[in-house]
N, C-alpha and C. Protein backbone atom coordinates (compact mmCIF):
# COMPACT_ATOMS: atom_id res chain seq x y z
N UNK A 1 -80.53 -28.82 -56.80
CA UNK A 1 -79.62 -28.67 -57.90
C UNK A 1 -78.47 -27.76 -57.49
N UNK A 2 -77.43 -28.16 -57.73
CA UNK A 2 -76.00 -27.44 -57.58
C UNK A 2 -76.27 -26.38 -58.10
N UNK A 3 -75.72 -24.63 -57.86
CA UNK A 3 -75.35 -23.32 -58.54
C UNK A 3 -74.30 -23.67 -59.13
N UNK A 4 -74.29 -23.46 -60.36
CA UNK A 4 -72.89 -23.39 -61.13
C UNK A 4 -71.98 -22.23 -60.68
N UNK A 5 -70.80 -21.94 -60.65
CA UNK A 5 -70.15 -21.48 -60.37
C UNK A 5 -70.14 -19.76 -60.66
N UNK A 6 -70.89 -19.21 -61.80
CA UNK A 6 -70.63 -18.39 -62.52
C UNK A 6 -72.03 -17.36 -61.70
N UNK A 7 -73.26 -18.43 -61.04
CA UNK A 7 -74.45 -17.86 -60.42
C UNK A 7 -73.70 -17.96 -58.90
N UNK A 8 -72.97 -18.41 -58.23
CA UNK A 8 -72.05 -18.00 -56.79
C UNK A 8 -71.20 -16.63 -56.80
N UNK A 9 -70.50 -16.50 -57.49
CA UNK A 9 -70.07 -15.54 -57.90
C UNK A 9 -70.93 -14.39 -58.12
N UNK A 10 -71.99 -14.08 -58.92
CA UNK A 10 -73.03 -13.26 -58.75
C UNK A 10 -73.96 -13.27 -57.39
N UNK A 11 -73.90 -14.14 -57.06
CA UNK A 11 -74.87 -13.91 -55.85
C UNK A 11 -73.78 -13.58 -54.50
N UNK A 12 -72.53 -13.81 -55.12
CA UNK A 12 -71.20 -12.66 -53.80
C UNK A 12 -71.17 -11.33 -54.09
N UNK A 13 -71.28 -11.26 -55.34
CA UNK A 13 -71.14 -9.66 -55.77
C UNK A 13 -72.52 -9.19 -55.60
N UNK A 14 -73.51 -9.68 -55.04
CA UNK A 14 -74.81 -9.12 -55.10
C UNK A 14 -74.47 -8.77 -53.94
N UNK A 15 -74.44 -9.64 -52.38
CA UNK A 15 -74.36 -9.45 -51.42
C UNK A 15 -73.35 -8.21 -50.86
N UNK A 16 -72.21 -7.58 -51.51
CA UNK A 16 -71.80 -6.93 -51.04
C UNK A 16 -71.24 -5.80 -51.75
N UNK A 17 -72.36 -5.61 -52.42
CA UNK A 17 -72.81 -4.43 -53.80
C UNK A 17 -73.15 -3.18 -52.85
N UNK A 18 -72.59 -1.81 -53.15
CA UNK A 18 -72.82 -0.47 -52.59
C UNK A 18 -74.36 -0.40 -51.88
N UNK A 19 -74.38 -0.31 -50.59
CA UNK A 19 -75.97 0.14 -49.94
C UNK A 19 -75.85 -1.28 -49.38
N UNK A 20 -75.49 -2.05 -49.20
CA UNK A 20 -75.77 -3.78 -48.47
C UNK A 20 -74.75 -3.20 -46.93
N UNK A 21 -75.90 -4.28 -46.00
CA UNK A 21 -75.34 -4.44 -44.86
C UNK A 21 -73.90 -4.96 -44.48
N UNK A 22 -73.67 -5.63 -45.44
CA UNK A 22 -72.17 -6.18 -45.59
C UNK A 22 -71.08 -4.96 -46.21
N UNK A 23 -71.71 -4.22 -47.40
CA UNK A 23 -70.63 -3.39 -47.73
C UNK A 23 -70.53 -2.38 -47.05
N UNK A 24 -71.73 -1.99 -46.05
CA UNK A 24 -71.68 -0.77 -45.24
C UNK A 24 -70.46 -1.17 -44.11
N UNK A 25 -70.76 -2.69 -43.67
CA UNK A 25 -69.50 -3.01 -42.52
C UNK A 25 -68.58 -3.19 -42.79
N UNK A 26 -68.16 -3.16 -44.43
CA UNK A 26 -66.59 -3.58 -44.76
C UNK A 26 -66.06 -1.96 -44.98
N UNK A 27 -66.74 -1.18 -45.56
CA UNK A 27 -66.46 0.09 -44.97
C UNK A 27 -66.51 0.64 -44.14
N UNK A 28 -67.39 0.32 -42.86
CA UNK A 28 -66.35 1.22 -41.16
C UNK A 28 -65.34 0.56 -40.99
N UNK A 29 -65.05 -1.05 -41.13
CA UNK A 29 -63.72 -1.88 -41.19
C UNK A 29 -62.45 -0.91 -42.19
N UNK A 30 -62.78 -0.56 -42.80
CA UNK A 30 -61.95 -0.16 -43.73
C UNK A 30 -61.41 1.77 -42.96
N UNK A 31 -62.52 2.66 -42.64
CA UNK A 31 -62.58 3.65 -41.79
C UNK A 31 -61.72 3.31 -41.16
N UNK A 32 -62.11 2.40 -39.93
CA UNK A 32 -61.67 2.39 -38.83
C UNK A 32 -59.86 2.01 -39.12
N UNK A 33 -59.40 1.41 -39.43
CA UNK A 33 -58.30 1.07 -39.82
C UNK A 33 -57.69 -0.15 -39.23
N UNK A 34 -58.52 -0.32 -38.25
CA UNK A 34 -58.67 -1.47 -37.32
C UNK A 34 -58.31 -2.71 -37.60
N UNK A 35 -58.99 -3.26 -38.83
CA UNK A 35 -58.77 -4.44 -39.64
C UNK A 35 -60.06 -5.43 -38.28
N UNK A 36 -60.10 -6.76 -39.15
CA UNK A 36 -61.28 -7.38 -38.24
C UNK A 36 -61.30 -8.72 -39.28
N UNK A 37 -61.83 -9.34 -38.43
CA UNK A 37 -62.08 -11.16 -39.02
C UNK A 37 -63.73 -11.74 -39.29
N UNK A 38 -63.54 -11.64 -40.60
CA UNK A 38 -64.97 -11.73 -40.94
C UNK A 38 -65.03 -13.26 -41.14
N UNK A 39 -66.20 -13.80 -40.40
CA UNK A 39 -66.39 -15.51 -40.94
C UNK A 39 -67.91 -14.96 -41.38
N UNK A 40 -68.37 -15.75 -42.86
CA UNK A 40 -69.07 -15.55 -43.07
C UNK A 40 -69.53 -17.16 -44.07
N UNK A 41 -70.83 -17.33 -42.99
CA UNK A 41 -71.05 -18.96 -43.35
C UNK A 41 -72.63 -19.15 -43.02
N UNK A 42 -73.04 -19.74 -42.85
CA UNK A 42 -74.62 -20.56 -43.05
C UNK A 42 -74.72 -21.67 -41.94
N UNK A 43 -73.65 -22.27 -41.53
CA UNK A 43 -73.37 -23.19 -40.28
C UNK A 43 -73.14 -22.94 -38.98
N UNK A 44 -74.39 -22.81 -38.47
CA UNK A 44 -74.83 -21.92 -36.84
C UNK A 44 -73.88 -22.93 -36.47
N UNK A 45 -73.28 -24.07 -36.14
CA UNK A 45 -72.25 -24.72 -35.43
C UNK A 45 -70.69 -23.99 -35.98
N UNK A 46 -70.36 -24.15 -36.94
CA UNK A 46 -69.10 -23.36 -37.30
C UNK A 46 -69.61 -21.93 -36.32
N UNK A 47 -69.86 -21.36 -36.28
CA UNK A 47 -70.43 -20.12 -36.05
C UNK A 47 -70.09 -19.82 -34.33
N UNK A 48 -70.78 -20.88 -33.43
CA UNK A 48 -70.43 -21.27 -32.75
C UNK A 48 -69.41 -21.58 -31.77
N UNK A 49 -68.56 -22.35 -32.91
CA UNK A 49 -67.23 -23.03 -32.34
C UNK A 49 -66.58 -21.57 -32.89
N UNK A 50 -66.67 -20.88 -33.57
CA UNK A 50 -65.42 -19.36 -33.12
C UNK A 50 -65.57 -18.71 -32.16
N UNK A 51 -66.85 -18.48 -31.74
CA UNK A 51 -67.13 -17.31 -30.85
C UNK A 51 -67.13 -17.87 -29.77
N UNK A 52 -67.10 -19.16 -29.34
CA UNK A 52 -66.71 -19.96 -28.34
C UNK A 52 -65.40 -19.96 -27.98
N UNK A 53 -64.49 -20.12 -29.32
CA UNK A 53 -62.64 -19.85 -29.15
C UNK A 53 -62.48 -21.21 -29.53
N UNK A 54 -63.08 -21.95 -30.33
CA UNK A 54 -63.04 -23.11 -30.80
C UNK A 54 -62.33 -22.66 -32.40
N UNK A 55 -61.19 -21.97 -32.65
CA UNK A 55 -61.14 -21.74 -34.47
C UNK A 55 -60.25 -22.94 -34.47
């Protein structure tokens, strides 16, 4: 069954809610001043083809 739109949205704001591994790295990104390219996906082939130099 499809997530309606309104349970995606909650389950983004879950993922990168204060104390998550994600919000801890968007804050040294943010520290650092650096800036950085986040792909963030579920498709070990997408995944792949970047870190390969395939974007």
């Amino acid at each position: 069954m499809r997530e309606s739109k309104g349970n995606s949205i909650s389950k983004i704001l879950k993922s990168i809610a204060p104390g998550t591994a994600i919000r801890d790295g968007l804050e040294n990104i943010l520290k650092a001043r650096t800036g950085a390219l986040l792909l963030v996906t579920d498709n070990v082939e997408v995944l792949k083809g970047v870190v390969d130099g395939r974007i």
